[in-house]
PDB file of N, CA and C in Angstrom:
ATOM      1  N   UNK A   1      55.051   8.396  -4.617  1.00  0.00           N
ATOM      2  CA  UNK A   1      55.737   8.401  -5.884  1.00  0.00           C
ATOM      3  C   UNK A   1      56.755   9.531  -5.846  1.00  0.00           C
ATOM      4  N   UNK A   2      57.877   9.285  -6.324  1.00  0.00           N
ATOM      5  CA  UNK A   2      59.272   9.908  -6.359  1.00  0.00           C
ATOM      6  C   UNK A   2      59.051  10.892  -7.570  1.00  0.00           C
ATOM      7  N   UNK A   3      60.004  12.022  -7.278  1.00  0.00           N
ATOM      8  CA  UNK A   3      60.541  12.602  -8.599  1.00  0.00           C
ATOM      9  C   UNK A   3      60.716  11.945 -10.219  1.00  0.00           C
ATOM     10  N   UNK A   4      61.677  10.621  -9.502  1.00  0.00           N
ATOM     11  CA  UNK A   4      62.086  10.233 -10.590  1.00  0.00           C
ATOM     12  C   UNK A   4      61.185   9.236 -11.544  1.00  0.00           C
ATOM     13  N   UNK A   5      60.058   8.684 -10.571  1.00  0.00           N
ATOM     14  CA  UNK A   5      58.962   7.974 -10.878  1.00  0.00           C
ATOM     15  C   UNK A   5      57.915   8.852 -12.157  1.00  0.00           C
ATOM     16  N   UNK A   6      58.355   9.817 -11.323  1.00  0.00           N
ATOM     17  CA  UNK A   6      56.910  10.958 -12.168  1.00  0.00           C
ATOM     18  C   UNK A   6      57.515  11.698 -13.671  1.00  0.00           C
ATOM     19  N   UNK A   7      58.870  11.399 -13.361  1.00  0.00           N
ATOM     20  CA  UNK A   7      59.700  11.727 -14.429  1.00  0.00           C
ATOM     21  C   UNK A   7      59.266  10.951 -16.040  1.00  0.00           C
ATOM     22  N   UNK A   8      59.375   9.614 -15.514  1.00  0.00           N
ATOM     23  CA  UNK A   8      59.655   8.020 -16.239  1.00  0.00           C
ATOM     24  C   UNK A   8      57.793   8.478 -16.609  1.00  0.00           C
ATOM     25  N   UNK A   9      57.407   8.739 -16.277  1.00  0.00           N
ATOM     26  CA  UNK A   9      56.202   8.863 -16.683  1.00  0.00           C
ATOM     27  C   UNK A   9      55.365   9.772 -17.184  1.00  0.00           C
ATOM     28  N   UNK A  10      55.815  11.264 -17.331  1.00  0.00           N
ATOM     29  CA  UNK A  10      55.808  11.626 -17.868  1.00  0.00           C
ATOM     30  C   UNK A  10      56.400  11.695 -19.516  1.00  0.00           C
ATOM     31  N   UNK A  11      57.718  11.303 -19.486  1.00  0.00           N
ATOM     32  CA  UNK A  11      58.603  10.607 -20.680  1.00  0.00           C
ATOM     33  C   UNK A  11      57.578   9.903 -21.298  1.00  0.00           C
ATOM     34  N   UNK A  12      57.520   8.988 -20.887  1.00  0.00           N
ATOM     35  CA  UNK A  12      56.394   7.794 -21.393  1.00  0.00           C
ATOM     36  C   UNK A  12      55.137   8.278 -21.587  1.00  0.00           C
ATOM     37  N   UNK A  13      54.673   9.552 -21.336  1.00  0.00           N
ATOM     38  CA  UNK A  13      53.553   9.749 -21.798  1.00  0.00           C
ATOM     39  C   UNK A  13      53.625  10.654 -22.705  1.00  0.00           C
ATOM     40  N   UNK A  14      54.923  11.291 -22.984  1.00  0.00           N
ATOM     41  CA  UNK A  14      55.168  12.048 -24.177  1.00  0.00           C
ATOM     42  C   UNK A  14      54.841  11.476 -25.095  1.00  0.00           C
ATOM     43  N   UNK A  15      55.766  10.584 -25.149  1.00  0.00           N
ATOM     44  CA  UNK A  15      56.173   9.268 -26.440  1.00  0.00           C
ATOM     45  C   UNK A  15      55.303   8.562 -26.436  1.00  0.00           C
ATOM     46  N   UNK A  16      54.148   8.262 -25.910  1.00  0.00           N
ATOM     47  CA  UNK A  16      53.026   7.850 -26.594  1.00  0.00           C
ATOM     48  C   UNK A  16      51.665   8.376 -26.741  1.00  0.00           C
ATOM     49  N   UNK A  17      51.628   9.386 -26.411  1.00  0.00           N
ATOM     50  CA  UNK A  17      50.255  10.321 -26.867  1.00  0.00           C
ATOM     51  C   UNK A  17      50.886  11.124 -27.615  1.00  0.00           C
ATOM     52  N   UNK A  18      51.869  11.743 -27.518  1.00  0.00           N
ATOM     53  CA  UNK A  18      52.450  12.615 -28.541  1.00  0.00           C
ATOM     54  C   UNK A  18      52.035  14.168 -28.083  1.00  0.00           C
ATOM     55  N   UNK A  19      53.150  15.275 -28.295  1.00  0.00           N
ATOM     56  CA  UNK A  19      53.118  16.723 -27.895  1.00  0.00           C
ATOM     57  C   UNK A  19      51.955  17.267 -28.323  1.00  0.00           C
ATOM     58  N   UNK A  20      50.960  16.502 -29.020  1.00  0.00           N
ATOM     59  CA  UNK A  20      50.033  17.520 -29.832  1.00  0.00           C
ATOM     60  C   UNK A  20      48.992  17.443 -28.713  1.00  0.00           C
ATOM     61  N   UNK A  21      48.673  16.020 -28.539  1.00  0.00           N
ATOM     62  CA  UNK A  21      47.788  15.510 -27.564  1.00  0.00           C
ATOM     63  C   UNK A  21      47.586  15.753 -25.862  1.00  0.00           C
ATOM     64  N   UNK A  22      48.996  16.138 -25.231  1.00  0.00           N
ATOM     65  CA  UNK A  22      49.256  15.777 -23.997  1.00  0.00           C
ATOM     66  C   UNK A  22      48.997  17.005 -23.551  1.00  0.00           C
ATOM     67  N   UNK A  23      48.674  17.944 -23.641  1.00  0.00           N
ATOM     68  CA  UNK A  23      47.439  18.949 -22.625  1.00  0.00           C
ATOM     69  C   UNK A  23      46.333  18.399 -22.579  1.00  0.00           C
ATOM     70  N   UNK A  24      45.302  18.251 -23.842  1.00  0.00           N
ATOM     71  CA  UNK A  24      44.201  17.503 -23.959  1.00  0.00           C
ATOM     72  C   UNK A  24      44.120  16.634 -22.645  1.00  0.00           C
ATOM     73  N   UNK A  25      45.039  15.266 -22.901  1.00  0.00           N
ATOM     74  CA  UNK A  25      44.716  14.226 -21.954  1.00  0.00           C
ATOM     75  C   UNK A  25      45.363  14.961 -20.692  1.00  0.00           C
ATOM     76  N   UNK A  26      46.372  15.057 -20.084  1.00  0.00           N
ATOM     77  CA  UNK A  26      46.402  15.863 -18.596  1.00  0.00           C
ATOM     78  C   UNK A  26      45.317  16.902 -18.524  1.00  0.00           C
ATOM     79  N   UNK A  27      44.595  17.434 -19.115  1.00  0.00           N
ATOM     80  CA  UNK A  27      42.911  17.799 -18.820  1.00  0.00           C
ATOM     81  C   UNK A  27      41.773  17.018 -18.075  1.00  0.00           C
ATOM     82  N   UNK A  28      42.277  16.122 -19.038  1.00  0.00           N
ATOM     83  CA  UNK A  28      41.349  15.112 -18.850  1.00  0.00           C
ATOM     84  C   UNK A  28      41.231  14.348 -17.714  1.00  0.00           C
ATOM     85  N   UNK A  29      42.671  14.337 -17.755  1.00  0.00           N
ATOM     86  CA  UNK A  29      43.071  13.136 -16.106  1.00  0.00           C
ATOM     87  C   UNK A  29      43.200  14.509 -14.778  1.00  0.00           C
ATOM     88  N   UNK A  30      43.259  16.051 -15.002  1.00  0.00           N
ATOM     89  CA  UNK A  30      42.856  16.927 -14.119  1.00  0.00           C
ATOM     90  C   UNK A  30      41.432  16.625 -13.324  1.00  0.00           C
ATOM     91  N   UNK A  31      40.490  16.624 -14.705  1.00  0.00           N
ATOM     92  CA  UNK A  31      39.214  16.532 -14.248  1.00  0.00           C
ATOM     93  C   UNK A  31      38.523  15.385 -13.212  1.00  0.00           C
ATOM     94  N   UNK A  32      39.099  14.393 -13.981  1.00  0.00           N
ATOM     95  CA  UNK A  32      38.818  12.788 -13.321  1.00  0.00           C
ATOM     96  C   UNK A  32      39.179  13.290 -12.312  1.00  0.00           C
ATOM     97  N   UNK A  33      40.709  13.585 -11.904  1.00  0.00           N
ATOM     98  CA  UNK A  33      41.330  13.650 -10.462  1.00  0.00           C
ATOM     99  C   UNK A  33      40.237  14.452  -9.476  1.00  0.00           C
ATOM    100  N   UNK A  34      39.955  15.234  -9.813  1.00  0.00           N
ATOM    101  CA  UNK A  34      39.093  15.969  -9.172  1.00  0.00           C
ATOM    102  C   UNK A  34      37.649  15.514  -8.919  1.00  0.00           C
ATOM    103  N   UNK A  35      37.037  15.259  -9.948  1.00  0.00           N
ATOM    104  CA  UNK A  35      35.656  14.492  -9.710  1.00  0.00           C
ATOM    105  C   UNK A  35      36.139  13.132  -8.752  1.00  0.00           C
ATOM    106  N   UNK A  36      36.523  12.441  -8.735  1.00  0.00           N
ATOM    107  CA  UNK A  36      36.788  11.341  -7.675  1.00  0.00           C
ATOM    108  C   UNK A  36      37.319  12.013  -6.440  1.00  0.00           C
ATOM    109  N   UNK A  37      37.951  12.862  -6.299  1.00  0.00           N
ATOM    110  CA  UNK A  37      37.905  13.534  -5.300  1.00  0.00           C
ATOM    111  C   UNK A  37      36.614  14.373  -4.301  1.00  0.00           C
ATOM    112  N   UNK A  38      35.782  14.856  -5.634  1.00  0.00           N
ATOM    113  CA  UNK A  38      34.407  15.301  -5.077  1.00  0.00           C
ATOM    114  C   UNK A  38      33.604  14.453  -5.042  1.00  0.00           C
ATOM    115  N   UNK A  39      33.853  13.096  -5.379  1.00  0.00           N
ATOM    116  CA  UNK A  39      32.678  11.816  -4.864  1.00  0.00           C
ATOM    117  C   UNK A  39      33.302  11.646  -3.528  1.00  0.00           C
ATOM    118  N   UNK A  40      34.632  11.283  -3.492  1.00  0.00           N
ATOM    119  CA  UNK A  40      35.140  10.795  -2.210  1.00  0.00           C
ATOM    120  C   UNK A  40      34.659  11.676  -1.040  1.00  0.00           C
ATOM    121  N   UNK A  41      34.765  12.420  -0.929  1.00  0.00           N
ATOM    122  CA  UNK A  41      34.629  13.692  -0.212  1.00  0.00           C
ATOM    123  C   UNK A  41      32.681  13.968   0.243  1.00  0.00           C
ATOM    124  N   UNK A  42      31.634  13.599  -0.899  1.00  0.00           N
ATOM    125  CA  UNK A  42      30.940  13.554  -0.268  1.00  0.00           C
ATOM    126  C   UNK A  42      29.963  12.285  -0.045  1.00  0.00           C
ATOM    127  N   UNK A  43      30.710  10.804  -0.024  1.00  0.00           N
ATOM    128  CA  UNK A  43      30.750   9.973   0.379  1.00  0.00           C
ATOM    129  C   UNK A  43      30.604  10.042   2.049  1.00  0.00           C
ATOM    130  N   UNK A  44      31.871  10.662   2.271  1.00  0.00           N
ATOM    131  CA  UNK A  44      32.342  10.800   3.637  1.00  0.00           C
ATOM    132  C   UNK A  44      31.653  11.641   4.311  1.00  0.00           C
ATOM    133  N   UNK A  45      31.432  12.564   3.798  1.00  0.00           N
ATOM    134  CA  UNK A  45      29.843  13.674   4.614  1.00  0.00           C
ATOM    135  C   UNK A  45      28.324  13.225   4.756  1.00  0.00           C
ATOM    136  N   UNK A  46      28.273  12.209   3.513  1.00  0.00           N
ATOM    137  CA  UNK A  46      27.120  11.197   3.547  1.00  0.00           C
ATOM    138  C   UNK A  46      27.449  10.128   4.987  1.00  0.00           C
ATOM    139  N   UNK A  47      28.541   9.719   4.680  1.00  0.00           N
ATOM    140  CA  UNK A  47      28.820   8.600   5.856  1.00  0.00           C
ATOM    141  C   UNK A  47      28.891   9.194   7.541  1.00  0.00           C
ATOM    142  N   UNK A  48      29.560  10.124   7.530  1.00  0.00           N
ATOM    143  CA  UNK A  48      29.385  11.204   8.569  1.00  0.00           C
ATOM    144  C   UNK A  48      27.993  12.154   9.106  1.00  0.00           C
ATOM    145  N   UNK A  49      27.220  12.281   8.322  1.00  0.00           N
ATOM    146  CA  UNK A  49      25.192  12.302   7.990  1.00  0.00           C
ATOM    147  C   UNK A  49      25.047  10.960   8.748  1.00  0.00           C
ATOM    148  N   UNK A  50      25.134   9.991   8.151  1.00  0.00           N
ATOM    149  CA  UNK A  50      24.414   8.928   8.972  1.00  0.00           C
ATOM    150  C   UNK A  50      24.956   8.539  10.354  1.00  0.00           C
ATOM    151  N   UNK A  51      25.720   8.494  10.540  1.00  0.00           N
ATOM    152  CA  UNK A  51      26.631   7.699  11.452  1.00  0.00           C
ATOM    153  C   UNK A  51      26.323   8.329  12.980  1.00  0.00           C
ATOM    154  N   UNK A  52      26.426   9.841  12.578  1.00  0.00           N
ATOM    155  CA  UNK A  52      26.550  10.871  13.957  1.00  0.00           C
ATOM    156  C   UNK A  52      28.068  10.941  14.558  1.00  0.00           C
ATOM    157  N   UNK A  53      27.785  10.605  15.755  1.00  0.00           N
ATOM    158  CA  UNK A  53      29.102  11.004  16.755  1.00  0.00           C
ATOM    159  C   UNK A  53      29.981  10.214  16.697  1.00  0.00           C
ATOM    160  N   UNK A  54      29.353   8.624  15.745  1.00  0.00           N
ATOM    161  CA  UNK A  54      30.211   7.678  16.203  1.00  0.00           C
ATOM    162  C   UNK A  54      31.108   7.599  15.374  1.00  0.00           C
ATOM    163  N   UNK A  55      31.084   8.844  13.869  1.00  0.00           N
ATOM    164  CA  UNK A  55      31.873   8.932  12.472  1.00  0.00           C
ATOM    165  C   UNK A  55      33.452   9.111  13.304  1.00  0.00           C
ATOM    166  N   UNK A  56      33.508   9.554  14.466  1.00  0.00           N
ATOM    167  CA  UNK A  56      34.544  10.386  14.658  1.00  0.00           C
ATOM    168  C   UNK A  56      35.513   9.686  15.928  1.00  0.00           C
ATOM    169  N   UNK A  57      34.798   8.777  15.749  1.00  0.00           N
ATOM    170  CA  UNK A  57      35.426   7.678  16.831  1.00  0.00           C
ATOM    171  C   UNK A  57      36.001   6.622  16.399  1.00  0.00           C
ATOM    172  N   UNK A  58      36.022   6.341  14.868  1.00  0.00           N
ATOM    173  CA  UNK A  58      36.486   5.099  14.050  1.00  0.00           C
ATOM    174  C   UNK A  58      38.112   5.554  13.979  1.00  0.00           C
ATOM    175  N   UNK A  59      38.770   4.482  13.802  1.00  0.00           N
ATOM    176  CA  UNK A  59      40.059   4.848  13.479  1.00  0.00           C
ATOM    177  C   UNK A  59      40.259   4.274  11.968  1.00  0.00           C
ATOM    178  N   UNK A  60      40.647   5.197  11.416  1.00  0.00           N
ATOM    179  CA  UNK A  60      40.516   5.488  10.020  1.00  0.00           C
ATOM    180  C   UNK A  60      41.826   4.678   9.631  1.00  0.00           C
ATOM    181  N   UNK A  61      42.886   4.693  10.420  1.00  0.00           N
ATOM    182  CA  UNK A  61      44.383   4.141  10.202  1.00  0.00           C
ATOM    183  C   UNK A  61      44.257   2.619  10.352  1.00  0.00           C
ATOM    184  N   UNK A  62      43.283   1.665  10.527  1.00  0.00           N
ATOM    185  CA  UNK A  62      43.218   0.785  10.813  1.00  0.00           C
ATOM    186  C   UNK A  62      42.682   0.136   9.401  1.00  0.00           C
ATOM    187  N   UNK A  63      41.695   0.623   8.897  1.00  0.00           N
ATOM    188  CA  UNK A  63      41.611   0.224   7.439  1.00  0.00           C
ATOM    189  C   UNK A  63      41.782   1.228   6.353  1.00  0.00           C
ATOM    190  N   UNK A  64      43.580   1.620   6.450  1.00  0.00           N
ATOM    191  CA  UNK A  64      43.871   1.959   5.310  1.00  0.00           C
ATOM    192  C   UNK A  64      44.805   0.771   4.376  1.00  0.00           C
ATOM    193  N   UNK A  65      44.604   0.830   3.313  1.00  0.00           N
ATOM    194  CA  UNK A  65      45.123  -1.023   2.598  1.00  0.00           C
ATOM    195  C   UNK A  65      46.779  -0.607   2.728  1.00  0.00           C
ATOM    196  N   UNK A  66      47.306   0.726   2.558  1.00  0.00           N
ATOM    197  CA  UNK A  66      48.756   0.572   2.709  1.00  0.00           C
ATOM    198  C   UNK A  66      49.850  -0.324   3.426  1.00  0.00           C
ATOM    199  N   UNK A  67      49.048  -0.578   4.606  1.00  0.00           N
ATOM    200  CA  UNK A  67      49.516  -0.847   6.002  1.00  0.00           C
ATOM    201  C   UNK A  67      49.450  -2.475   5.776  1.00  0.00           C
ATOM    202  N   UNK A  68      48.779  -2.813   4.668  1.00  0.00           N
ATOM    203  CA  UNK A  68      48.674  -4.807   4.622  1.00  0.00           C
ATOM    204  C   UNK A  68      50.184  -5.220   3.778  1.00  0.00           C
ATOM    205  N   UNK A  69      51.539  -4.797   3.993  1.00  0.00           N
ATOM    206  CA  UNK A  69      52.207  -5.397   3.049  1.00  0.00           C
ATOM    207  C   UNK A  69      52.317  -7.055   3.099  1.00  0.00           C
ATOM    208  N   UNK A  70      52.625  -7.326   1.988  1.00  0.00           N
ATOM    209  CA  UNK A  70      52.051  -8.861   2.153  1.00  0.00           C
ATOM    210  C   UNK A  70      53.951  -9.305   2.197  1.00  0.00           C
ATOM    211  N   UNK A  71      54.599  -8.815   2.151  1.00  0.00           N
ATOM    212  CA  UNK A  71      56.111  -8.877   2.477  1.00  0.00           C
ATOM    213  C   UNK A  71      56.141  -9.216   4.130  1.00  0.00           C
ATOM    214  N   UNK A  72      55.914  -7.911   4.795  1.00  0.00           N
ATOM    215  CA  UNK A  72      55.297  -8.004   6.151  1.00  0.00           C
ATOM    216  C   UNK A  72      54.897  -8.957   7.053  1.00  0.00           C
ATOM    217  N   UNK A  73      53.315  -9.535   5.964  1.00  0.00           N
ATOM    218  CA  UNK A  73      52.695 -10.310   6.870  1.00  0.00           C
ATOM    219  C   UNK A  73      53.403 -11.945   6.666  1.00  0.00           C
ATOM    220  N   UNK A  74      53.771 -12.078   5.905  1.00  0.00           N
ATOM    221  CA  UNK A  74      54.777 -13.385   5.647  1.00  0.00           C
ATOM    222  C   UNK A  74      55.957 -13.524   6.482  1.00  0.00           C
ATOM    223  N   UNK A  75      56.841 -12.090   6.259  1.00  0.00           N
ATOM    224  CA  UNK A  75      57.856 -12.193   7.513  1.00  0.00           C
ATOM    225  C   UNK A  75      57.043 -12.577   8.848  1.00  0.00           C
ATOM    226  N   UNK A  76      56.459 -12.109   9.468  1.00  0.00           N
ATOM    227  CA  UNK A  76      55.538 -12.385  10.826  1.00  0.00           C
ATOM    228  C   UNK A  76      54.719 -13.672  10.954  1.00  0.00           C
ATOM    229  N   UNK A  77      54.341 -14.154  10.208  1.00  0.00           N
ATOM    230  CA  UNK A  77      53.874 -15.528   9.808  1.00  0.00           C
ATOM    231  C   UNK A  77      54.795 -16.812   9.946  1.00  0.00           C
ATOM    232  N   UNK A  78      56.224 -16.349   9.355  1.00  0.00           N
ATOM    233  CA  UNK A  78      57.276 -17.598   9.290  1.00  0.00           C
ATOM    234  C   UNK A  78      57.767 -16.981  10.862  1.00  0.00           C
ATOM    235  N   UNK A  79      57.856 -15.812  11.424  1.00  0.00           N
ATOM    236  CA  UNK A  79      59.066 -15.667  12.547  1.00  0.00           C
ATOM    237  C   UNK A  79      57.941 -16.397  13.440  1.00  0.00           C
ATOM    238  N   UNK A  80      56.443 -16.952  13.620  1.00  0.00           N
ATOM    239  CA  UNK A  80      55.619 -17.059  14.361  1.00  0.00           C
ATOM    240  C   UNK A  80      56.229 -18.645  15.219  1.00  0.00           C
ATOM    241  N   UNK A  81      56.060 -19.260  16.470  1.00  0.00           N
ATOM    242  CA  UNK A  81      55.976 -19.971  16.648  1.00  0.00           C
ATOM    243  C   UNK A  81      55.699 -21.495  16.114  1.00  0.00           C
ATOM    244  N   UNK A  82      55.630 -22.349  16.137  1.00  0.00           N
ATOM    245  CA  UNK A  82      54.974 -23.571  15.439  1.00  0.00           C
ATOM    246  C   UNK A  82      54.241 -24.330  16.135  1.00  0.00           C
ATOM    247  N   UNK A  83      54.372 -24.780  17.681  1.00  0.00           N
ATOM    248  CA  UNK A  83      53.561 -25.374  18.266  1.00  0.00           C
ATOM    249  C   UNK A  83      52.079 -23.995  18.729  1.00  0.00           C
ATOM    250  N   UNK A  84      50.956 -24.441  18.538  1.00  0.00           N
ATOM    251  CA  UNK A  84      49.622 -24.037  19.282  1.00  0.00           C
ATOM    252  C   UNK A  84      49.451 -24.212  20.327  1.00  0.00           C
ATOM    253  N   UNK A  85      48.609 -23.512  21.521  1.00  0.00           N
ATOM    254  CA  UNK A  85      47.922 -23.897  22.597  1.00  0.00           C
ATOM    255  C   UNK A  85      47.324 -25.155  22.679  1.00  0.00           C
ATOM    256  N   UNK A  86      46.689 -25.656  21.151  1.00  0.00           N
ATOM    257  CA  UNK A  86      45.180 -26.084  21.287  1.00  0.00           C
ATOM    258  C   UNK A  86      46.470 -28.008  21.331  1.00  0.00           C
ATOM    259  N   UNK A  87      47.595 -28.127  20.808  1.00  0.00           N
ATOM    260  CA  UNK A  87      48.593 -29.075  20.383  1.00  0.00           C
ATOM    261  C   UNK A  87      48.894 -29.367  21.586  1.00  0.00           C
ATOM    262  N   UNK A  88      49.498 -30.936  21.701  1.00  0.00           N
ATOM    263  CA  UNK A  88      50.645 -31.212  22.847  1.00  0.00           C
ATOM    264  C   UNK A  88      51.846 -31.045  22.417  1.00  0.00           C
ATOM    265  N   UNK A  89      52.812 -31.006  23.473  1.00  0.00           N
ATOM    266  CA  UNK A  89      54.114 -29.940  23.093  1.00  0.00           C
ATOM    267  C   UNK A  89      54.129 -32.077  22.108  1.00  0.00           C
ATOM    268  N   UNK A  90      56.036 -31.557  21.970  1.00  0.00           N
ATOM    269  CA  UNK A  90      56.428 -32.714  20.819  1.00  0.00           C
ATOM    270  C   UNK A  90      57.270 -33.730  21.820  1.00  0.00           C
ATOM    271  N   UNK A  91      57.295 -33.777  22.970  1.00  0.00           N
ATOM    272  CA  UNK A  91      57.679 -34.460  23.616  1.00  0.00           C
ATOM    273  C   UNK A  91      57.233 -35.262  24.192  1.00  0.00           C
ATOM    274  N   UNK A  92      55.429 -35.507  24.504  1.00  0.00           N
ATOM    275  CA  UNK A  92      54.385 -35.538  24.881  1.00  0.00           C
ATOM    276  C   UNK A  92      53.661 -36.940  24.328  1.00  0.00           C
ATOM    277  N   UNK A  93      53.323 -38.076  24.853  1.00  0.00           N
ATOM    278  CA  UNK A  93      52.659 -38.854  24.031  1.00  0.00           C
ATOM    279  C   UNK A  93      51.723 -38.339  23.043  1.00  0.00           C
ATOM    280  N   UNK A  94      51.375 -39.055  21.894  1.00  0.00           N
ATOM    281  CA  UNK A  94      50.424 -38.745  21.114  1.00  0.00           C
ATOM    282  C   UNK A  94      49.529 -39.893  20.875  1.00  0.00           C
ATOM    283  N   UNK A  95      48.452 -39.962  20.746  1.00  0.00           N
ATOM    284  CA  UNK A  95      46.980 -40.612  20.477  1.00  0.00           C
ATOM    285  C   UNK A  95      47.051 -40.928  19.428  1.00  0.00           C
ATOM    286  N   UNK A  96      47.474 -40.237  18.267  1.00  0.00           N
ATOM    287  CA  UNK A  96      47.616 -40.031  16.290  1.00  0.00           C
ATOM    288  C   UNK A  96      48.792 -41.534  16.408  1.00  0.00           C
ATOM    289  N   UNK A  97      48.301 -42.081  15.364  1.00  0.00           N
ATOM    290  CA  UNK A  97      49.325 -43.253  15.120  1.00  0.00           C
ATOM    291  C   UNK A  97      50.484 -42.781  14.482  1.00  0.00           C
ATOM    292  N   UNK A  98      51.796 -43.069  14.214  1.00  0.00           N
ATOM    293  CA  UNK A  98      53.080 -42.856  13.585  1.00  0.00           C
ATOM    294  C   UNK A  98      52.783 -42.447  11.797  1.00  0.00           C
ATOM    295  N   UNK A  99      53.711 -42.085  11.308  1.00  0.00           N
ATOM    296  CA  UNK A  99      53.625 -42.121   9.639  1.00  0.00           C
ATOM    297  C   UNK A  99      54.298 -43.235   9.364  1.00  0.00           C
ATOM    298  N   UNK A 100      53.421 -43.912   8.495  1.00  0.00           N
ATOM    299  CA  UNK A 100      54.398 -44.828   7.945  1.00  0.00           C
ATOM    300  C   UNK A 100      54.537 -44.586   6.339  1.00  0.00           C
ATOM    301  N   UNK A 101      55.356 -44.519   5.724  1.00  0.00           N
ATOM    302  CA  UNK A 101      55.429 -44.408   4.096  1.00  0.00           C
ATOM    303  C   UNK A 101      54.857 -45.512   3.573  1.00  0.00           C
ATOM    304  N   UNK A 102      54.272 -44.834   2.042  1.00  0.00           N
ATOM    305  CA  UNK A 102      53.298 -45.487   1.563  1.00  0.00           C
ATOM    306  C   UNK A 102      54.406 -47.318   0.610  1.00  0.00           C
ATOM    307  N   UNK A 103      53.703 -47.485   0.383  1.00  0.00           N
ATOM    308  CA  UNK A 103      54.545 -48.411  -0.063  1.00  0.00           C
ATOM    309  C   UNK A 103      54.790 -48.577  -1.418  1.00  0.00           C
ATOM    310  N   UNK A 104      56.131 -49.016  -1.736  1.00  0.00           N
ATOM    311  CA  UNK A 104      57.061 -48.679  -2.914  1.00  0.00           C
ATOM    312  C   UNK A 104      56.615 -49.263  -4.375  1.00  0.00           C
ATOM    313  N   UNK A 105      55.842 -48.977  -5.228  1.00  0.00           N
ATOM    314  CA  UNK A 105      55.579 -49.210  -6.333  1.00  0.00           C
ATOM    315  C   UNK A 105      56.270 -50.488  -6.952  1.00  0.00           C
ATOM    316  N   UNK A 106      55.712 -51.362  -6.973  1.00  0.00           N
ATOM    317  CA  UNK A 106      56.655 -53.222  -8.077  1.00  0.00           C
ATOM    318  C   UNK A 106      55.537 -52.854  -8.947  1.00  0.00           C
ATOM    319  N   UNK A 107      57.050 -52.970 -10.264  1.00  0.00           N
ATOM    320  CA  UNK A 107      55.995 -53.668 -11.440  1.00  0.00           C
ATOM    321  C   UNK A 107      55.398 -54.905 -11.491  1.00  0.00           C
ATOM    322  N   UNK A 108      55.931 -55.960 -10.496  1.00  0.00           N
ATOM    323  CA  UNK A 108      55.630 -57.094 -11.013  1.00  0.00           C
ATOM    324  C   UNK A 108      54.229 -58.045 -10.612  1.00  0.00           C
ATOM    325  N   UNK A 109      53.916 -56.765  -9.357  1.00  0.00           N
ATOM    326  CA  UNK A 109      52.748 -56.764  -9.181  1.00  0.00           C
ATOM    327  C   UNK A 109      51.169 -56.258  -9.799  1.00  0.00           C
ATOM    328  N   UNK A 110      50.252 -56.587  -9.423  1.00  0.00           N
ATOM    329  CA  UNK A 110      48.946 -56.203 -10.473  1.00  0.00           C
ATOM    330  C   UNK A 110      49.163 -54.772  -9.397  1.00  0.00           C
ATOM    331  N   UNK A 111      47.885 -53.999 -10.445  1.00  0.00           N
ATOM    332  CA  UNK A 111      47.834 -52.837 -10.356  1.00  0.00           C
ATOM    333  C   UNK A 111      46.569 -53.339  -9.297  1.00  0.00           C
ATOM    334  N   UNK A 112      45.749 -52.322  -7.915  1.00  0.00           N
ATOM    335  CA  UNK A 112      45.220 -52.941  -7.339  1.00  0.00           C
ATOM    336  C   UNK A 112      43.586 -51.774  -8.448  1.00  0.00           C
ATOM    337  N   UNK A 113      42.324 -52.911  -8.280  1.00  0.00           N
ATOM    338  CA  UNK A 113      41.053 -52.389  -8.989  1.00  0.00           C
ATOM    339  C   UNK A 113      40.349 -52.351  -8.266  1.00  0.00           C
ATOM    340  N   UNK A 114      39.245 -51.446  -8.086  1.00  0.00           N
ATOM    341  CA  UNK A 114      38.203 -51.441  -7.409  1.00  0.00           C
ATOM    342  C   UNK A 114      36.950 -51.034  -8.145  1.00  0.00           C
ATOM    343  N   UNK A 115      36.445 -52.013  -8.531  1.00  0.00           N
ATOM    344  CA  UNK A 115      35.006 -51.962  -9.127  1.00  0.00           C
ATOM    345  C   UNK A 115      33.892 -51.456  -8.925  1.00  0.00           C
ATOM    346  N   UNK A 116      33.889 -51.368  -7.712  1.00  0.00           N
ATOM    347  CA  UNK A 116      32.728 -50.561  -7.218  1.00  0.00           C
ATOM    348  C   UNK A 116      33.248 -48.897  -7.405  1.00  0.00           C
ATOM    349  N   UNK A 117      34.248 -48.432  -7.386  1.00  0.00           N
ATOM    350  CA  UNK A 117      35.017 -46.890  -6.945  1.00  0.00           C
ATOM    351  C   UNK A 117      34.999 -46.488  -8.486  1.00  0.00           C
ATOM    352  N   UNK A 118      35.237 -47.857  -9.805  1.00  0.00           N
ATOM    353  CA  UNK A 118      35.251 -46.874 -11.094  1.00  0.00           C
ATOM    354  C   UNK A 118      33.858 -47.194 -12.046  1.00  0.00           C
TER     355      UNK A 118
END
């Protein structure tokens, strides 16, 4: 978060808690900040307690959520190939019969029923 981010938001928290209020609540959100910080923190000494040697061998950068932009994974998704390994290329006979389109709606025909299906 930017300067100007923290700016816009502070503004906005003037104007709606109001000057009387806004030590109170930045107290408040001090404290929180901090208590979630001292859970986090001994989460990780708990997790580091159990684990042993192997706490220190994980790569921590691998599941941080920053790193999932979903902008990202879409660009890389569409630049991906289209044919599979598991596919025959498109030049290749195929086994799968052709598409044929379904066929074109007449009014002047009955609608088709199936008695047993309704």
């Amino acid at each position: 978060m930017g300067a100007g981010e923290f700016g816009v938001i502070l503004v906005l928290a003037f104007l709606l808690i109001g000057p009387e209020r806004l030590p109170e609540v930045l107290a408040k959100v001090k404290h929180f900040v901090r208590e979630a910080r001292k859970m986090a923190e001994g989460a990780k000494g708990q997790l580091r307690e159990q684990m042993g040697p192997e706490f220190d061998d994980i790569d921590w950068k691998s599941y941080d959520p920053r790193q999932y932009d979903p902008r990202r994974i879409v660009r890389e998704a569409l630049a991906e190939p289209l044919e599979d390994d598991d596919e025959p290329a498109r030049d290749e006979p195929q086994d799968r019969p052709t598409y044929r389109p379904a066929a074109v709606y007449d009014p002047a025909r009955p609608v088709p029923f199936d008695t047993d299906a309704t």
